[in-house]
N, C-alpha and C. Protein backbone atom coordinates (compact mmCIF):
# COMPACT_ATOMS: atom_id res chain seq x y z
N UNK A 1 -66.21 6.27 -82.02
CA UNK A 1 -66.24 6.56 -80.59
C UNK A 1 -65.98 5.26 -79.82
N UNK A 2 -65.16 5.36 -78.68
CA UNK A 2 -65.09 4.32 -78.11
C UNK A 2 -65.88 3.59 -77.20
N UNK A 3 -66.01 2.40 -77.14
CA UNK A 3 -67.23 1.99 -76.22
C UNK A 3 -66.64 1.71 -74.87
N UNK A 4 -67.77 2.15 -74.18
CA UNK A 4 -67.32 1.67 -72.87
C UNK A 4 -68.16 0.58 -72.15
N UNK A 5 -68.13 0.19 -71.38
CA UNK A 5 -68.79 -1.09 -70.84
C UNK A 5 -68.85 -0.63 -69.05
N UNK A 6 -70.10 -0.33 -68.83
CA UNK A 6 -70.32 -0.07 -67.20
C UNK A 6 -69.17 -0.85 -65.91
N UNK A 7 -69.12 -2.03 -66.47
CA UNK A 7 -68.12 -2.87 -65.83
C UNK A 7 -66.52 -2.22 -65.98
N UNK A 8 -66.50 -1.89 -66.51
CA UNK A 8 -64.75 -1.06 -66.80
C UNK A 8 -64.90 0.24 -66.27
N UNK A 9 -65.83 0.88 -65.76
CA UNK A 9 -65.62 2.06 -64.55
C UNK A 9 -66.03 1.65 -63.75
N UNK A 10 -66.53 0.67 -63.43
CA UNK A 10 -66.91 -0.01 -62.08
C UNK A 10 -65.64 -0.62 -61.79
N UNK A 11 -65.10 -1.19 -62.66
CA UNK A 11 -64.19 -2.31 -62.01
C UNK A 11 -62.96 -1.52 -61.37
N UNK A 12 -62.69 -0.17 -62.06
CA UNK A 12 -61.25 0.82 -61.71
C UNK A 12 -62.08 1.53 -60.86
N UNK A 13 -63.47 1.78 -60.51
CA UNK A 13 -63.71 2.29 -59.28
C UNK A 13 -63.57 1.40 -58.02
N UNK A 14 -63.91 0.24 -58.08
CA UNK A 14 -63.85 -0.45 -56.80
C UNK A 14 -62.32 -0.75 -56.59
N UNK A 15 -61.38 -1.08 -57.63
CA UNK A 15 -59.93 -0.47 -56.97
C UNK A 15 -59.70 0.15 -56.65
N UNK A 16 -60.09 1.84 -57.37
CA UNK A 16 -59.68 2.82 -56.45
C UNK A 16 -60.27 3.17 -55.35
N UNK A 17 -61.60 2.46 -54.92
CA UNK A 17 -62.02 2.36 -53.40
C UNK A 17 -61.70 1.27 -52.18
N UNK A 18 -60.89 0.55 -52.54
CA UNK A 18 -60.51 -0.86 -52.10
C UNK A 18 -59.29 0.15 -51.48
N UNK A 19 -58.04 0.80 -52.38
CA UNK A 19 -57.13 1.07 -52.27
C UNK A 19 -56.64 2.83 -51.23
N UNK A 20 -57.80 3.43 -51.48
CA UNK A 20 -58.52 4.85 -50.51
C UNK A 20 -58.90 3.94 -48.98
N UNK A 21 -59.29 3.12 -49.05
CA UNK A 21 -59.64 2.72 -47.77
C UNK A 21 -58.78 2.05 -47.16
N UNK A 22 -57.91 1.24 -47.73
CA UNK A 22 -57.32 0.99 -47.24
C UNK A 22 -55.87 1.75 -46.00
N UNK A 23 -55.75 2.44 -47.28
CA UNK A 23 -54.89 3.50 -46.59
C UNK A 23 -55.02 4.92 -46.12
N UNK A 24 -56.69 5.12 -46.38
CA UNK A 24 -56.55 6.48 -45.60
C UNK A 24 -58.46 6.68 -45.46
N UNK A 25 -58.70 5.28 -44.36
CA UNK A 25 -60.43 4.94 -44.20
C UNK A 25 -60.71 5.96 -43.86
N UNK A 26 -60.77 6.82 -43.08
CA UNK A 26 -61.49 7.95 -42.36
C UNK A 26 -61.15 9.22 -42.94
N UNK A 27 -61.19 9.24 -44.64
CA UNK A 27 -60.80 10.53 -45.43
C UNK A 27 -62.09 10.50 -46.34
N UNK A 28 -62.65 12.09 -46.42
CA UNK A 28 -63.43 12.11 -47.45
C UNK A 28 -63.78 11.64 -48.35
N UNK A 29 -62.44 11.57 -49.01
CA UNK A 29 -62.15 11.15 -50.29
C UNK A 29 -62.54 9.82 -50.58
N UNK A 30 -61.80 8.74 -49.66
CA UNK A 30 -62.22 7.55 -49.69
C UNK A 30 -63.87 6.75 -49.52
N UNK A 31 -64.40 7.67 -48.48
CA UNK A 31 -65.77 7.47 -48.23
C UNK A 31 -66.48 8.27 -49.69
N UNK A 32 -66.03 9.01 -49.84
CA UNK A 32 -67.01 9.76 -51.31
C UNK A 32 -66.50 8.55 -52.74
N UNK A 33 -65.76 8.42 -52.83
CA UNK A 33 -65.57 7.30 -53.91
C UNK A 33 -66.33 5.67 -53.34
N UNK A 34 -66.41 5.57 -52.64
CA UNK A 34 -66.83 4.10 -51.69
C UNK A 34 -68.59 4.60 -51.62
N UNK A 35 -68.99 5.41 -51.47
CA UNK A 35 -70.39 6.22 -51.55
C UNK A 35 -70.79 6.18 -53.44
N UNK A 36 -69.55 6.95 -54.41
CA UNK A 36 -70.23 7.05 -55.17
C UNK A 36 -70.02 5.25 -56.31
N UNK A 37 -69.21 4.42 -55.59
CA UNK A 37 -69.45 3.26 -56.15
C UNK A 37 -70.97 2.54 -55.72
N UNK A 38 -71.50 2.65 -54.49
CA UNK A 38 -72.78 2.16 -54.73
C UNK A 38 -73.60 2.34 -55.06
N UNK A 39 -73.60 3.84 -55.68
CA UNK A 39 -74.74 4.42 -55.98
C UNK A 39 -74.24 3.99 -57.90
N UNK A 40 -73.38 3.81 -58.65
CA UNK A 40 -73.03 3.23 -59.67
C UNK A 40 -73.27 2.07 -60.00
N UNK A 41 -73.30 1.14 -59.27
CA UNK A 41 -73.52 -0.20 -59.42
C UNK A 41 -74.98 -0.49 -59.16
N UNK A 42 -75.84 0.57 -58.54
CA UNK A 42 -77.24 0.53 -58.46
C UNK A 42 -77.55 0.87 -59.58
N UNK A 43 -77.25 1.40 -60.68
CA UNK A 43 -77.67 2.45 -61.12
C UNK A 43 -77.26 1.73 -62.88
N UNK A 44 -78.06 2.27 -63.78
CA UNK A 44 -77.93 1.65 -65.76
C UNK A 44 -78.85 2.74 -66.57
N UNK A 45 -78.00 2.62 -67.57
CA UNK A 45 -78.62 3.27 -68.50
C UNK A 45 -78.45 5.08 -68.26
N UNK A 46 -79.37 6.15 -68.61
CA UNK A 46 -79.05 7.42 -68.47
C UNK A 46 -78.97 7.84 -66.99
N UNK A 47 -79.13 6.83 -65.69
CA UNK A 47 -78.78 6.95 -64.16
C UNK A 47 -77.58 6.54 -64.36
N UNK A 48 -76.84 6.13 -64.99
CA UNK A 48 -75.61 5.39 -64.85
C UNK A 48 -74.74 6.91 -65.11
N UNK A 49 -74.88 6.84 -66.49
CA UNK A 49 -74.16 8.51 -67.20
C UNK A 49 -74.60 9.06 -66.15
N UNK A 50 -75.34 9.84 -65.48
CA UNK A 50 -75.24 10.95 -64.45
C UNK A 50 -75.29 10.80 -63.19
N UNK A 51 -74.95 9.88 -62.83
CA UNK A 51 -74.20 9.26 -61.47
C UNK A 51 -72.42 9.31 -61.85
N UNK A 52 -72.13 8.90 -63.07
CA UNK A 52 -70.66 9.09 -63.50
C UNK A 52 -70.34 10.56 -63.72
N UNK A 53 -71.36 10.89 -64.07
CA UNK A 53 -71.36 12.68 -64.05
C UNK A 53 -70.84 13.11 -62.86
N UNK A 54 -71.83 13.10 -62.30
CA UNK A 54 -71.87 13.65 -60.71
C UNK A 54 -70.35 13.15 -60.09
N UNK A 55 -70.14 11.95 -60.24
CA UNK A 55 -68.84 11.88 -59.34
C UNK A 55 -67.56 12.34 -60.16
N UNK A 56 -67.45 12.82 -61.31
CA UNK A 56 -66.64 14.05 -62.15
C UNK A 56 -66.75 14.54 -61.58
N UNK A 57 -67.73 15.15 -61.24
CA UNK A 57 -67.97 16.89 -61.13
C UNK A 57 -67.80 17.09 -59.87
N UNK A 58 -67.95 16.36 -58.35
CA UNK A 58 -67.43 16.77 -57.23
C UNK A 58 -66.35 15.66 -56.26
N UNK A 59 -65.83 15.03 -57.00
CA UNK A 59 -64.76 14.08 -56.98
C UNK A 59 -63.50 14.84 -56.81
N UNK A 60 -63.20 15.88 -57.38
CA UNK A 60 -62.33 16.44 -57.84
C UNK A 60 -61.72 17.70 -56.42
N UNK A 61 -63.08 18.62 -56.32
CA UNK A 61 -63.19 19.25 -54.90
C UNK A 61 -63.32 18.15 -53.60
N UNK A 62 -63.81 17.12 -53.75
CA UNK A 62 -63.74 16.57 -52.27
C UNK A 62 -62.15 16.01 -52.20
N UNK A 63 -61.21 15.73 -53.10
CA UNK A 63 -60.09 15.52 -52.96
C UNK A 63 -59.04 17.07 -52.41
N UNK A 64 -59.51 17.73 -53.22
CA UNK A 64 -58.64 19.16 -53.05
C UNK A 64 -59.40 19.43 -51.67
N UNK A 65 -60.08 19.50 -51.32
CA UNK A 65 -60.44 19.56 -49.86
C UNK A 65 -60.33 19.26 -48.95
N UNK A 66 -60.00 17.56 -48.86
CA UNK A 66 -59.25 16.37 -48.28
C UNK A 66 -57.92 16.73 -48.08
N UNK A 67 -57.00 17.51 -48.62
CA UNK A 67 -55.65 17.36 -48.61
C UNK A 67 -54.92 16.51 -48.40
N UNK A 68 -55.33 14.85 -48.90
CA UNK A 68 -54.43 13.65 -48.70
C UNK A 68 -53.37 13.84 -50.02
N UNK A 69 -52.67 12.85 -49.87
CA UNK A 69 -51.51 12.94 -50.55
C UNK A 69 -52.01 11.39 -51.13
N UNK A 70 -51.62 10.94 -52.66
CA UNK A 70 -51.90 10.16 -52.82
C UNK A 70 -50.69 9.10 -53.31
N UNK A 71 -50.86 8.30 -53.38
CA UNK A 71 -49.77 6.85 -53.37
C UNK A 71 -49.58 7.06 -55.09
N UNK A 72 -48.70 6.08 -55.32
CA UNK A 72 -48.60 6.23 -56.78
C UNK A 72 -49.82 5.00 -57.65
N UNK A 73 -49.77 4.15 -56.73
CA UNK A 73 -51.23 3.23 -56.88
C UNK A 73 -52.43 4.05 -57.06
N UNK A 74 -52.81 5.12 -55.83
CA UNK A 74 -53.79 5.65 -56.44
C UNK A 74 -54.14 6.83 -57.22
N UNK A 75 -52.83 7.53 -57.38
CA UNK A 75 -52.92 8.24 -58.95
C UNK A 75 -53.23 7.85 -59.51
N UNK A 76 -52.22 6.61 -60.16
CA UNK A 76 -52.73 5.93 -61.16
C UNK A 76 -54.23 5.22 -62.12
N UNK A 77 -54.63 4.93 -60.26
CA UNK A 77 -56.22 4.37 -60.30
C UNK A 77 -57.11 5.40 -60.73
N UNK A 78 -56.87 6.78 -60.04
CA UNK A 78 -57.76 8.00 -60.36
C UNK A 78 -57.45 8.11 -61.72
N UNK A 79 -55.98 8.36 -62.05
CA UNK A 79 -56.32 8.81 -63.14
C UNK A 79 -57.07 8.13 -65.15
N UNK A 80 -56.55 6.44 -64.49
CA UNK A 80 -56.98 5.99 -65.55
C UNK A 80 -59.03 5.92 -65.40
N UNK A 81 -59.36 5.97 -64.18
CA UNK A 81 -60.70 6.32 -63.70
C UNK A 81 -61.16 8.25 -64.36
N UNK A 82 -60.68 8.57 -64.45
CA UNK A 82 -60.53 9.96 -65.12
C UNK A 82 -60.58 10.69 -66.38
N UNK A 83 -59.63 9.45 -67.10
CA UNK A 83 -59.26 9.35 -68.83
C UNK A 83 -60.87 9.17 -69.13
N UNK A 84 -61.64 8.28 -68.38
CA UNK A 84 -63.35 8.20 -68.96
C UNK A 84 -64.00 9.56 -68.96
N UNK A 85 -64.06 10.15 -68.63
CA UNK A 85 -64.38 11.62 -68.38
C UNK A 85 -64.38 12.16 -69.85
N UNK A 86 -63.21 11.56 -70.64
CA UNK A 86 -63.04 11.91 -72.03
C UNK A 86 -64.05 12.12 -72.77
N UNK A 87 -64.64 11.21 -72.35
CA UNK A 87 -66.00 10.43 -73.26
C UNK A 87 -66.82 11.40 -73.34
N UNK A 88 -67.03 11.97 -72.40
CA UNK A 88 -68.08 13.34 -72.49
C UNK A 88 -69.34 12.61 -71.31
N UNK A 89 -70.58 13.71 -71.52
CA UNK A 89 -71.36 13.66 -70.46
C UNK A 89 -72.18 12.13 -71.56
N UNK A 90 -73.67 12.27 -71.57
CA UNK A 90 -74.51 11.77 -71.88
C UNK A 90 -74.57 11.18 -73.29
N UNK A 91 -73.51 11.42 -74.01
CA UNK A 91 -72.96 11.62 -75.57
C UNK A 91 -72.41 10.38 -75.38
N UNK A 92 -71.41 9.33 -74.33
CA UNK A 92 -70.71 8.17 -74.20
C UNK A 92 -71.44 7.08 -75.77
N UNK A 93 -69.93 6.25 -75.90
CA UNK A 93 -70.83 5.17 -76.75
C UNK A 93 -70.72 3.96 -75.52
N UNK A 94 -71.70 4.12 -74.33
CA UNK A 94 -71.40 3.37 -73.53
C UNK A 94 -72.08 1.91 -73.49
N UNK A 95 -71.69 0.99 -73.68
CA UNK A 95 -72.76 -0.23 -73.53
C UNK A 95 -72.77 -0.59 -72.50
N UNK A 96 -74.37 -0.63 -72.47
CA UNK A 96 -74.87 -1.22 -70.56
C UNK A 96 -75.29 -2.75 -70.85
C-alpha cells in the first residue's frame, strides 16, 4: 500500500486553494476548499482521515453546485488532489 504523508495532501490542497481564489474568490468552491484546508492542517491522526473524508464526500456537490468552469491548472490540481481518495477511507497507509 502506498504511503502517504499528511504534507502531500496538504501541500496539493493549498495549491488548489491558492489557485480557486485566485481566480474565482467569491465561489463556493473556493471558500469550501480554503475552509476545508484549515480544518486539515489543524487536524492528525484518525481527525486527519475524516476531515479528508469529509472533504471527498462534499467537495464534489459544492463544485457541481457552484457551476464554475475550471482552468486546466485547476483540474489538474483537483484531480491529482482526488487520485488520494484511492487510498480508501480510514484503511490509508498514511504517515502522520
Amino acid at each position: 500500500m502506498a504511503h502517504v504523508k499528511k504534507e502531500d495532501i496538504v501541500g496539493v490542497m493549498e495549491k488548489l486553494a491558492a489557485v480557486l481564489t485566485a481566480n474565482h474568490s467569491d465561489s463556493p468552491t473556493a471558500k469550501y476548499v480554503s475552509e476545508a484546508l484549515i480544518d486539515l492542517r489543524k487536524s492528525d491522526g484518525v481527525a486527519f482521515t475524516g476531515a479528508v473524508q469529509q472533504f471527498f464526500d462534499c467537495a464534489q456537490v459544492v463544485r457541481i453546485s457552484d457551476h464554475i468552469v475550471f482552468t486546466d491548472e485547476e483540474t489538474e490540481l483537483w484531480d491529482h488532489l482526488f487520485a488520494f481518495k484511492q487510498l480508501g477511507n480510514n484503511l490509508w497507509g498514511l504517515s502522520i
